[in-house]
C-alpha atoms as a PDB file:
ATOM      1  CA  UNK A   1       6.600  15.945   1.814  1.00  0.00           C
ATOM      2  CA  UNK A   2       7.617  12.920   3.342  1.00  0.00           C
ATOM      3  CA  UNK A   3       5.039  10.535   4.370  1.00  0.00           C
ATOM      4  CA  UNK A   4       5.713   8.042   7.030  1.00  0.00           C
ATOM      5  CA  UNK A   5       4.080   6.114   9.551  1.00  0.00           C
ATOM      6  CA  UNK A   6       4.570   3.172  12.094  1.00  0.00           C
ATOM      7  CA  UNK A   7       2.744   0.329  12.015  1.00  0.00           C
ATOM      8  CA  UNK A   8       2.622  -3.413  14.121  1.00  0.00           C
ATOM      9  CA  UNK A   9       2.751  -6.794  12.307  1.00  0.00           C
ATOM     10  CA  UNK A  10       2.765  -9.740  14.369  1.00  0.00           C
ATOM     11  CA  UNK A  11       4.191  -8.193  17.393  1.00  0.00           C
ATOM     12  CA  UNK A  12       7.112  -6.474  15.187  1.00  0.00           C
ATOM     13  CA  UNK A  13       7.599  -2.488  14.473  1.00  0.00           C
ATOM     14  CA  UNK A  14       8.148  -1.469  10.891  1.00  0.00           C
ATOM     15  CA  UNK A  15       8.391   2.245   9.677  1.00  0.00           C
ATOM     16  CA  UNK A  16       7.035   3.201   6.205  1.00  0.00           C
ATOM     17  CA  UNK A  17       8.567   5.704   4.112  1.00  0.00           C
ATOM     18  CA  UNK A  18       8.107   5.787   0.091  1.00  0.00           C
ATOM     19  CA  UNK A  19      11.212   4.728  -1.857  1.00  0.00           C
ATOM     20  CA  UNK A  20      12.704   2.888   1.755  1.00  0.00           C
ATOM     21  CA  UNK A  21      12.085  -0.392   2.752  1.00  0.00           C
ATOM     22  CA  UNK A  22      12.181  -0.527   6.947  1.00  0.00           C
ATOM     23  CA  UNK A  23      13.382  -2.815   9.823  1.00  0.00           C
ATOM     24  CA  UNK A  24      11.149  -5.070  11.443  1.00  0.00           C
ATOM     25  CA  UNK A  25      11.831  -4.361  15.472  1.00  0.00           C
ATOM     26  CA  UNK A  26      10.091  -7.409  17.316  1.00  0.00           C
ATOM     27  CA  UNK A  27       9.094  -5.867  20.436  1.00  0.00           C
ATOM     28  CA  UNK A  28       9.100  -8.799  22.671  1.00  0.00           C
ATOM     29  CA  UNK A  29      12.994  -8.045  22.681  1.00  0.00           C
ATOM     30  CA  UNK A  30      12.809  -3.906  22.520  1.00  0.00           C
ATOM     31  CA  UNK A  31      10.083  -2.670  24.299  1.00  0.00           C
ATOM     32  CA  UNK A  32       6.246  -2.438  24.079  1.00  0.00           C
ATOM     33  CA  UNK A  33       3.938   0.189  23.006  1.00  0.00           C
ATOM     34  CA  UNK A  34       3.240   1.108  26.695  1.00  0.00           C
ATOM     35  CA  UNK A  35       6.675   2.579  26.566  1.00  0.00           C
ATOM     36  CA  UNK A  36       8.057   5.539  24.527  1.00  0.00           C
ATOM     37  CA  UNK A  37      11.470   4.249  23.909  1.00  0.00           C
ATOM     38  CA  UNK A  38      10.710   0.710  21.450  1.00  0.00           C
ATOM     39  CA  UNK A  39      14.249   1.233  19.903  1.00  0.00           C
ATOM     40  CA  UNK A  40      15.693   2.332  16.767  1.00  0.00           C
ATOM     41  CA  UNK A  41      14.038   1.345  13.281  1.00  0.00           C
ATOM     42  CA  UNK A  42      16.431   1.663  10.012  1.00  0.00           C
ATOM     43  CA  UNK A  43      15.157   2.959   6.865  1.00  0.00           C
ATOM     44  CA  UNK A  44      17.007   1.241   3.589  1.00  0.00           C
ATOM     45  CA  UNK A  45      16.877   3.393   0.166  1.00  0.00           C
ATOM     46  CA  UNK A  46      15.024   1.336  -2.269  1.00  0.00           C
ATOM     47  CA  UNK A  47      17.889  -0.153  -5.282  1.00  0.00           C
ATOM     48  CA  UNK A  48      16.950   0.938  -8.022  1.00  0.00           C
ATOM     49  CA  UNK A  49      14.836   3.870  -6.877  1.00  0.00           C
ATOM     50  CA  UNK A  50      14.446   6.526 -10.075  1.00  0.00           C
ATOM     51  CA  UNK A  51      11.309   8.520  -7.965  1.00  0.00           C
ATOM     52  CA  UNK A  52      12.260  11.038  -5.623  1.00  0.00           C
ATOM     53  CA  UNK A  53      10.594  11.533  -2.028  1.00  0.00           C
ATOM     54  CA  UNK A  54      10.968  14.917  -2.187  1.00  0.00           C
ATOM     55  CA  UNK A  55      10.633  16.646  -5.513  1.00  0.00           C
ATOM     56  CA  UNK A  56      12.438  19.001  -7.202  1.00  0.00           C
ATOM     57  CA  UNK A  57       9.671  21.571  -8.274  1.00  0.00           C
ATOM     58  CA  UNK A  58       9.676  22.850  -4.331  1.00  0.00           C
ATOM     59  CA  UNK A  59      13.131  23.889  -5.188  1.00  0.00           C
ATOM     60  CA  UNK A  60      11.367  26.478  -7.305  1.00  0.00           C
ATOM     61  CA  UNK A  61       8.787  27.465  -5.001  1.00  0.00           C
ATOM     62  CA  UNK A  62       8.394  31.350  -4.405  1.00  0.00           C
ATOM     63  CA  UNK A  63       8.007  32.465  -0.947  1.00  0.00           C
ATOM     64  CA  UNK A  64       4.215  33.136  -0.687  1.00  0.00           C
ATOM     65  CA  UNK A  65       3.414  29.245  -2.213  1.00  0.00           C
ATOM     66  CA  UNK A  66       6.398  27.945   0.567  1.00  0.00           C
ATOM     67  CA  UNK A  67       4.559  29.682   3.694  1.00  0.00           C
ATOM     68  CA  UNK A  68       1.338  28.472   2.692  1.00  0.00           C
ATOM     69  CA  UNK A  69       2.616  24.922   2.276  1.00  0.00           C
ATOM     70  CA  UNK A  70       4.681  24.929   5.453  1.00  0.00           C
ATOM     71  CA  UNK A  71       1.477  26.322   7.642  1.00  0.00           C
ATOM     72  CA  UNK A  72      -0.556  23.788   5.608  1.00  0.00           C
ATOM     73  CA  UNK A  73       1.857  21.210   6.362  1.00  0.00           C
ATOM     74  CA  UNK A  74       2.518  21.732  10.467  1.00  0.00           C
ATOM     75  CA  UNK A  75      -1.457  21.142  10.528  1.00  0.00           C
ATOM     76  CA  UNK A  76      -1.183  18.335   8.656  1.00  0.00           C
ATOM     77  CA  UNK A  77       1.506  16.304  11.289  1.00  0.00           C
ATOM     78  CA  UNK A  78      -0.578  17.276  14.417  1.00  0.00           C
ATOM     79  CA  UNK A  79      -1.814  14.947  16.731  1.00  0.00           C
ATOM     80  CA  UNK A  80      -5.118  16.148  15.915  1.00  0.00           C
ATOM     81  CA  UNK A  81      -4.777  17.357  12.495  1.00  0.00           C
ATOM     82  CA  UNK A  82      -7.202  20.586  11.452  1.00  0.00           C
ATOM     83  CA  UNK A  83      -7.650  19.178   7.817  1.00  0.00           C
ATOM     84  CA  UNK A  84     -10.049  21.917   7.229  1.00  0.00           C
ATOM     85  CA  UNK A  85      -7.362  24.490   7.910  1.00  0.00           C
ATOM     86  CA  UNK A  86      -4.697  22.089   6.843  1.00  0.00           C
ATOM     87  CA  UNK A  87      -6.350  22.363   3.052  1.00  0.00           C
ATOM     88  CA  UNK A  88      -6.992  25.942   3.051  1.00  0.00           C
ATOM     89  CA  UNK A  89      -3.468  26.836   3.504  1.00  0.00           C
ATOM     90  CA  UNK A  90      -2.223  24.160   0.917  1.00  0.00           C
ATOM     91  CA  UNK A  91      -5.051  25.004  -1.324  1.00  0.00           C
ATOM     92  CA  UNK A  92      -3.522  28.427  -1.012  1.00  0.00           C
ATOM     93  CA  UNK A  93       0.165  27.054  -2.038  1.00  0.00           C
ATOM     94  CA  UNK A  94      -0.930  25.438  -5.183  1.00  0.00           C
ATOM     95  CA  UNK A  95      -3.059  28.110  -6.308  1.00  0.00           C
ATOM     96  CA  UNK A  96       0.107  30.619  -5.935  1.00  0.00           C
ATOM     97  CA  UNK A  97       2.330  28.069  -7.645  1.00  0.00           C
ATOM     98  CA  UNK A  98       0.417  25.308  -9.616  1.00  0.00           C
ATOM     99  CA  UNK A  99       3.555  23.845 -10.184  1.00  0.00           C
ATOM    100  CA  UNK A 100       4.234  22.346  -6.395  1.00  0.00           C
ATOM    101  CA  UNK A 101       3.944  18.511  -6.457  1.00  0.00           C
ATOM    102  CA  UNK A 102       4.471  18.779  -2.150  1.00  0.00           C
ATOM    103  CA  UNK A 103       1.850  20.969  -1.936  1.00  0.00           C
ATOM    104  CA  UNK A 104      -0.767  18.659  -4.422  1.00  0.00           C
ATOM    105  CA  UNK A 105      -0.075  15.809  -2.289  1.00  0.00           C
ATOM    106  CA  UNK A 106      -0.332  17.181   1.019  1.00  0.00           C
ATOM    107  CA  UNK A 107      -3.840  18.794  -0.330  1.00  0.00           C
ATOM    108  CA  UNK A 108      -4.701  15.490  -1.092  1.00  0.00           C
ATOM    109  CA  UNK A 109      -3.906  13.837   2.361  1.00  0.00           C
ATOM    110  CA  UNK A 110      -6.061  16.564   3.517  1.00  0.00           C
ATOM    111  CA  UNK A 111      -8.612  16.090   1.674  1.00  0.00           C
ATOM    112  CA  UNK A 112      -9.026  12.320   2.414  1.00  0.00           C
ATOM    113  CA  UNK A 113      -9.228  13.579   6.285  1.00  0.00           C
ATOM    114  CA  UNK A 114     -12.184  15.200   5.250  1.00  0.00           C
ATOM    115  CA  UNK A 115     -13.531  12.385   3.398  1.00  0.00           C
ATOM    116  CA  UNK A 116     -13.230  13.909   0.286  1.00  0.00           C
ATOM    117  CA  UNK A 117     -12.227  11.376  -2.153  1.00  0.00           C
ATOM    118  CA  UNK A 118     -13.141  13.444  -5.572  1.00  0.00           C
ATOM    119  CA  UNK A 119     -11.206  16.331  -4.035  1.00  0.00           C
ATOM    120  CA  UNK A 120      -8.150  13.798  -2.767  1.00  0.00           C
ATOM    121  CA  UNK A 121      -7.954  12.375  -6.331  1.00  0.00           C
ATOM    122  CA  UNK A 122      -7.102  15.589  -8.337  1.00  0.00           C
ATOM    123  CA  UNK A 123      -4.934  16.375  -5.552  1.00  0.00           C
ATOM    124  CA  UNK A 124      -2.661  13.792  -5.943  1.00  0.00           C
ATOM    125  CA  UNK A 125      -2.988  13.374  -9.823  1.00  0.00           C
ATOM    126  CA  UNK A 126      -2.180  16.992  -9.782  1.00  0.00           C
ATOM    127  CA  UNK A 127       0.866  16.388  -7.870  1.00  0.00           C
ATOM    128  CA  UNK A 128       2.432  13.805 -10.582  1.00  0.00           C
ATOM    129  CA  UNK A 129       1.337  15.881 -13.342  1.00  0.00           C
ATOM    130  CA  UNK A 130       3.449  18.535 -11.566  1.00  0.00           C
ATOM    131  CA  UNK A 131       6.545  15.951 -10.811  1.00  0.00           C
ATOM    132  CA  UNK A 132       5.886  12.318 -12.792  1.00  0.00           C
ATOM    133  CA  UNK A 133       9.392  10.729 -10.267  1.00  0.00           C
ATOM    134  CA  UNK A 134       7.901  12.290  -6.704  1.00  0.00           C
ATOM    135  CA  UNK A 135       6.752   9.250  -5.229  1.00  0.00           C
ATOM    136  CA  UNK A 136       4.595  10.920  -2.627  1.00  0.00           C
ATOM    137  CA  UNK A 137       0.739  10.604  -4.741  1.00  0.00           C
ATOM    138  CA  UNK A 138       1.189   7.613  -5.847  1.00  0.00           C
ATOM    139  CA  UNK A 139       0.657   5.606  -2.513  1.00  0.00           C
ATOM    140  CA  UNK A 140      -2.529   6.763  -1.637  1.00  0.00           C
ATOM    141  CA  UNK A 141      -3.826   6.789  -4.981  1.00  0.00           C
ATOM    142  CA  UNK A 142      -3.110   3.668  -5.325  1.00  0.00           C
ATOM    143  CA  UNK A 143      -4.358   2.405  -1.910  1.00  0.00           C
ATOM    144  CA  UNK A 144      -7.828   4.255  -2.786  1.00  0.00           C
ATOM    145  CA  UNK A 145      -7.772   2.138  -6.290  1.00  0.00           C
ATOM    146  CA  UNK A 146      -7.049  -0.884  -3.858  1.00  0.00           C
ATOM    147  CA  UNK A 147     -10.212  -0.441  -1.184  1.00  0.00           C
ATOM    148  CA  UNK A 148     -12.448   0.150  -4.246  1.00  0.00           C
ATOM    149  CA  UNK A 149     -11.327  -2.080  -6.186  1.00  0.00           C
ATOM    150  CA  UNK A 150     -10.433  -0.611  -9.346  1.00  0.00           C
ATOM    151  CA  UNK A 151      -8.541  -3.037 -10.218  1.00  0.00           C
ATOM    152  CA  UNK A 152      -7.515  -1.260 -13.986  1.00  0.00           C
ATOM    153  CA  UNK A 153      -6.540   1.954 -11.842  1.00  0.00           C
ATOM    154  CA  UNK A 154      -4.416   0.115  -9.935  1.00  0.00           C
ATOM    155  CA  UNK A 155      -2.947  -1.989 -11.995  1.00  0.00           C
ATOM    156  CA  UNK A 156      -1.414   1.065 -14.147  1.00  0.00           C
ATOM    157  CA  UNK A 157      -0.566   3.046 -10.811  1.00  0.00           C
ATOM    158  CA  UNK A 158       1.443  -0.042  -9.776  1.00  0.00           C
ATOM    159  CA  UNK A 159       3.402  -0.632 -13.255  1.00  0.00           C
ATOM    160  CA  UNK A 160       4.109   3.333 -13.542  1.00  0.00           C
ATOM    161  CA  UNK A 161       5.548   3.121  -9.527  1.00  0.00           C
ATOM    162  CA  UNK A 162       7.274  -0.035  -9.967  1.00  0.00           C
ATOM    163  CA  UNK A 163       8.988   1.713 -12.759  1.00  0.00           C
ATOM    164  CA  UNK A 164      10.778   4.649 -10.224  1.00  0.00           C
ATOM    165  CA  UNK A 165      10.479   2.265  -7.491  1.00  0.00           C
ATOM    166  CA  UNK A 166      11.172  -1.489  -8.999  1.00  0.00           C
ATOM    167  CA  UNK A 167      12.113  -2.985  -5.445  1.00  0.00           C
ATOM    168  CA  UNK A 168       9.393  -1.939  -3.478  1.00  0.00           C
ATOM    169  CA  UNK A 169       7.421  -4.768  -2.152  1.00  0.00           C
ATOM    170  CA  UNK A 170       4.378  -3.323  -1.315  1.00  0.00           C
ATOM    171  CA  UNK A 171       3.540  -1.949  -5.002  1.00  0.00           C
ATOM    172  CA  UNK A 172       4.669  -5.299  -6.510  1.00  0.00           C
ATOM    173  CA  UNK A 173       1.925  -7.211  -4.141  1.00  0.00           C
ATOM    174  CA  UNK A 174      -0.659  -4.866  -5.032  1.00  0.00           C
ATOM    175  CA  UNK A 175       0.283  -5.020  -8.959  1.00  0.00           C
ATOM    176  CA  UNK A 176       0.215  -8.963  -8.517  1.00  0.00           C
ATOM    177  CA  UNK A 177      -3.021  -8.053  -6.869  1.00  0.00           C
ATOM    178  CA  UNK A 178      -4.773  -6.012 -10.104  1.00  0.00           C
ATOM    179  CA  UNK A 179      -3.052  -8.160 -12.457  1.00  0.00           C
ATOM    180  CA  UNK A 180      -4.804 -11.315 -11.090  1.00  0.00           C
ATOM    181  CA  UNK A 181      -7.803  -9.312 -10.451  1.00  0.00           C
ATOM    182  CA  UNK A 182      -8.009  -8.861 -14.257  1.00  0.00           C
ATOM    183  CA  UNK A 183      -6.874 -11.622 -15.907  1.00  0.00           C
ATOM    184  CA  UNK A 184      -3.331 -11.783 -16.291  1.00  0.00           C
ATOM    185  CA  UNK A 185      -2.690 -14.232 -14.388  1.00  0.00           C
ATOM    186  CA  UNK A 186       0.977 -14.990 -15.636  1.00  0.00           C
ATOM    187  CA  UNK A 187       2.434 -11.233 -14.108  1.00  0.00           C
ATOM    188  CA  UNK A 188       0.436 -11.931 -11.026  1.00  0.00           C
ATOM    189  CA  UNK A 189       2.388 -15.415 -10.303  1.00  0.00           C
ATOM    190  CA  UNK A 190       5.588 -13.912 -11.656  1.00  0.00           C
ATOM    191  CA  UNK A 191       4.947 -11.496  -8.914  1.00  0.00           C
ATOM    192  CA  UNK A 192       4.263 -13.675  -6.134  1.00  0.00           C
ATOM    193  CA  UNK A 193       7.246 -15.588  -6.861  1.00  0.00           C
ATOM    194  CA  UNK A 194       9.393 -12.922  -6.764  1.00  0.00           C
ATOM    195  CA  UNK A 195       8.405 -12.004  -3.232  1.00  0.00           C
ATOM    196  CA  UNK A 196       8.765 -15.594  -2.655  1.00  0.00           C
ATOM    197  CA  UNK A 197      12.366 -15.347  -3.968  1.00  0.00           C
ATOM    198  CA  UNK A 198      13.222 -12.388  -1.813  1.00  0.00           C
ATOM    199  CA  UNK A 199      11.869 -13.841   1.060  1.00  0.00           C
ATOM    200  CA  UNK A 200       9.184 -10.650   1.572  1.00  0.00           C
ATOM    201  CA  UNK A 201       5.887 -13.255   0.912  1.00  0.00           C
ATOM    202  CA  UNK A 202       5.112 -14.166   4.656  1.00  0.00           C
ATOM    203  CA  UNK A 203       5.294 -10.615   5.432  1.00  0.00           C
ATOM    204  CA  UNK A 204       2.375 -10.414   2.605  1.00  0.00           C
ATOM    205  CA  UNK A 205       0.111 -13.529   3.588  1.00  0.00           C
ATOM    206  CA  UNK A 206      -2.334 -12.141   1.292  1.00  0.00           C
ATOM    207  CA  UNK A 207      -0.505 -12.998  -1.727  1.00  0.00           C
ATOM    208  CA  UNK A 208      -1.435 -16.695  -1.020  1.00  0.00           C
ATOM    209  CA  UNK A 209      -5.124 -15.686  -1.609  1.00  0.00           C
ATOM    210  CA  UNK A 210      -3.261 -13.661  -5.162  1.00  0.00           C
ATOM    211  CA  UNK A 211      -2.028 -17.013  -6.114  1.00  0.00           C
ATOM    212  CA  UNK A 212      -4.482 -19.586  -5.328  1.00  0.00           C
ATOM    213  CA  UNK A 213      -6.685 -16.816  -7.867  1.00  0.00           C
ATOM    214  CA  UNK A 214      -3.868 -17.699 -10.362  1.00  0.00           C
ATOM    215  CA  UNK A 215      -4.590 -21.191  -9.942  1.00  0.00           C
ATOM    216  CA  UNK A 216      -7.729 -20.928 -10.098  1.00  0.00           C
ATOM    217  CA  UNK A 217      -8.114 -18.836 -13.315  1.00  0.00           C
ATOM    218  CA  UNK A 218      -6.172 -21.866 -15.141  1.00  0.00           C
ATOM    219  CA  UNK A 219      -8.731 -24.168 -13.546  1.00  0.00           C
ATOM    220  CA  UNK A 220      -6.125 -25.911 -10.950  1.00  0.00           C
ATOM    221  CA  UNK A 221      -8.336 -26.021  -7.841  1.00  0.00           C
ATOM    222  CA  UNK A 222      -5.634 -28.699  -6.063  1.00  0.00           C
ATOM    223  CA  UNK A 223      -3.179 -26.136  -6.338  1.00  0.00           C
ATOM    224  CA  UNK A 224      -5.630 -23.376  -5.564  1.00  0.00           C
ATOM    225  CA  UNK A 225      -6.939 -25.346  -2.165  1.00  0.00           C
ATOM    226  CA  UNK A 226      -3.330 -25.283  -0.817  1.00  0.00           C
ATOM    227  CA  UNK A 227      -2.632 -21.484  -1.446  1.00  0.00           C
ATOM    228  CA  UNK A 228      -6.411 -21.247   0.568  1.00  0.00           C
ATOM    229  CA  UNK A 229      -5.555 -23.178   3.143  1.00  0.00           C
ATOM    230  CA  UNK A 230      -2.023 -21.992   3.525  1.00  0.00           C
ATOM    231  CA  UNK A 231      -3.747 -18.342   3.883  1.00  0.00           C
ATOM    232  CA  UNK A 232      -6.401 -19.959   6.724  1.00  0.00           C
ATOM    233  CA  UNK A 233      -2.884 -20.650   8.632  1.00  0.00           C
ATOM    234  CA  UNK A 234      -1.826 -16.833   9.449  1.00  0.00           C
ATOM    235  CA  UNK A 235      -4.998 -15.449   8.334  1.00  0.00           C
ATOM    236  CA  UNK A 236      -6.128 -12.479  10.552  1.00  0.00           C
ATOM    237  CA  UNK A 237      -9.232 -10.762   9.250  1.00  0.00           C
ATOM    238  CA  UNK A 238     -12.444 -13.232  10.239  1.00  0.00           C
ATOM    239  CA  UNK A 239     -13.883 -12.132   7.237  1.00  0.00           C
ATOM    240  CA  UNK A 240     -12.077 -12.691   4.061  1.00  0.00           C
ATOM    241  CA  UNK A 241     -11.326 -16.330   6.405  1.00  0.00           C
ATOM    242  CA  UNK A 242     -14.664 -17.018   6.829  1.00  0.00           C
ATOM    243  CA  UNK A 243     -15.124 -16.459   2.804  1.00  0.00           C
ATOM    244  CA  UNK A 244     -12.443 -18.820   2.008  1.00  0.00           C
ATOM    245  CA  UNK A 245     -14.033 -21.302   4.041  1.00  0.00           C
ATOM    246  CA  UNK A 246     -16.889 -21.156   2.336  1.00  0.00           C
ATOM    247  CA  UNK A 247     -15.592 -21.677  -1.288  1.00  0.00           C
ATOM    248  CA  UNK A 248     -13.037 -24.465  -0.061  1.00  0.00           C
ATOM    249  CA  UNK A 249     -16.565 -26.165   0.928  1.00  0.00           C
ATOM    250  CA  UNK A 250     -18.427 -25.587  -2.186  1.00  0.00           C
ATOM    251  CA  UNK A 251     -15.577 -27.172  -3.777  1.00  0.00           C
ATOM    252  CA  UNK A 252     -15.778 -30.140  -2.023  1.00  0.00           C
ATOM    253  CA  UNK A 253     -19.242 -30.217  -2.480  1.00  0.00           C
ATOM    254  CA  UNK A 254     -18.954 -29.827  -6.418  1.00  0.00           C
ATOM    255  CA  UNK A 255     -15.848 -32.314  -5.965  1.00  0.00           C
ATOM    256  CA  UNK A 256     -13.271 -30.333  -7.649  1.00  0.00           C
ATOM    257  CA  UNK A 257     -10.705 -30.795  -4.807  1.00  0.00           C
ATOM    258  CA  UNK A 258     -10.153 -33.744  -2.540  1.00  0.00           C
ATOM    259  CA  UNK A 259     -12.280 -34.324   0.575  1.00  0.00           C
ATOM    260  CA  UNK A 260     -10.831 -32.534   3.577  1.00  0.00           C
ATOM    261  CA  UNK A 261     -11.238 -34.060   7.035  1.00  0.00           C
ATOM    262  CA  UNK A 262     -11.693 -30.314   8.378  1.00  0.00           C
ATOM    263  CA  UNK A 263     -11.204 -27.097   7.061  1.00  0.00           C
ATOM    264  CA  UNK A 264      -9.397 -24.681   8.892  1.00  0.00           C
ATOM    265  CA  UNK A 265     -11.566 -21.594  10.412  1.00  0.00           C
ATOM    266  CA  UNK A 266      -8.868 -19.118  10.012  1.00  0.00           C
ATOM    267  CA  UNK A 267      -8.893 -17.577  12.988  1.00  0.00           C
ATOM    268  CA  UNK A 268      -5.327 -16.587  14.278  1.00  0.00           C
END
């Protein structure tokens, strides 16, 4: 199964599809989303990509397992997806061939409709058990690991992807992420600077905030002030701005960093 979806960042379209990296569409020039026609968005393969997006082991599905899937499947892509249905049906597939690394994941999409993150997880480590390459489980597992912040999870979901996917930006942010997050701070900047390098970092403003943690891990809270405040720039969630704030004050306070005249609020 292919998973894909469309997404806005900073009044551009990009597509996401595991193992592609997409086309930014700025729709001040091709549209809007009150119209159905935005233009055309290009999907890249990946250099370097060793994982597959749609893996092998369906090749070998028998008939009963494929029909189960595909019903499964068609619920899955609604509008208004029936994950209850949707799981039954793909719970179905894998039982009649346990073997179907498709079928794992798109249980496991269906179970995280119905909130079912115990259920989700086997699902999708079931599917690369099944097929280690098909890229497919990894992504969500490793965005659950992400909102929860298992930060060990993640960090050896990213290294394993990065390994059948080596260019793909988003699991190198979120490995510079769990590497920073415990303590090895070295990959995280080596990370971070190769985004820099490839000129994907402002599309990842967050990995300012992953390097002025490296900076601060080594005690270098000059350094770490200007990754903060470059963050506070193009920062967009009032939140995580608001919490920078706050240290970048208690660090003038404690007078580890230069007095600032203002600090910025964040807000874009």
């Amino acid at each position: 199964m292919l998973f894909s979806y469309i997404i806005p960042f900073h009044c551009r379209l990009t597509a996401h599809l595991t193992g592609y990296r997409s086309d930014r569409l700025p729709l001040g020039s091709a549209g809007s989303l009150e119209r159905n026609n935005v233009g055309t968005i290009v999907l890249h393969r990946l250099k370097g990509v060793e994982g597959h997006t749609v893996s092998l082991t369906s090749l070998k599905a028998p008939r009963d397992a494929t029909k189960a899937y595909d019903k499964g499947a068609r619920m899955l892509r609604r509008m208004s997806p029936n994950y209850q249905k949707s799981a039954a049906h793909l719970e179905a597939a894998v039982e009649a061939y346990p073997e179907y690394a498709e079928a794992w994941a798109a249980l496991g999409e269906a179970r995280l409709g119905l909130e079912n993150l115990p259920g989700a997880t086997d699902a999708l480590t079931a599917s690369i058990d099944a097929d280690p390459k098909y890229l497919g489980p990894y992504e969500p597992l490793m965005q659950m690991a992400y909102l929860h912040g298992e930060w060990g999870v993640l960090n050896a979901l990213s290294e394993r992807y990065l390994k059948l996917a080596p260019s793909s930006v988003y699991a190198q942010y979120l490995a510079a992420t769990s590497a920073a997050q415990t303590g090895n701070l070295d990959r995280a900047e080596s990370l971070v600077l190769k985004m820099r390098d490839h000129g994907e970092a402002d599309r990842w403003p967050l990995t300012r905030v992953v390097m002025a943690m490296v900076h601060e891990g080594r005690a270098q809270f000059e350094q770490a002030a200007t990754e903060y405040e470059s963050f506070l720039e193009v920062a967009s969630d009032p939140a995580r701005a608001a919490k920078v704030t706050r240290l970048l004050l208690e660090w003038q306070a404690l007078q580890v960093i230069r007095p600032r005249n203002e600090v910025p609020a964040g807000s874009p």
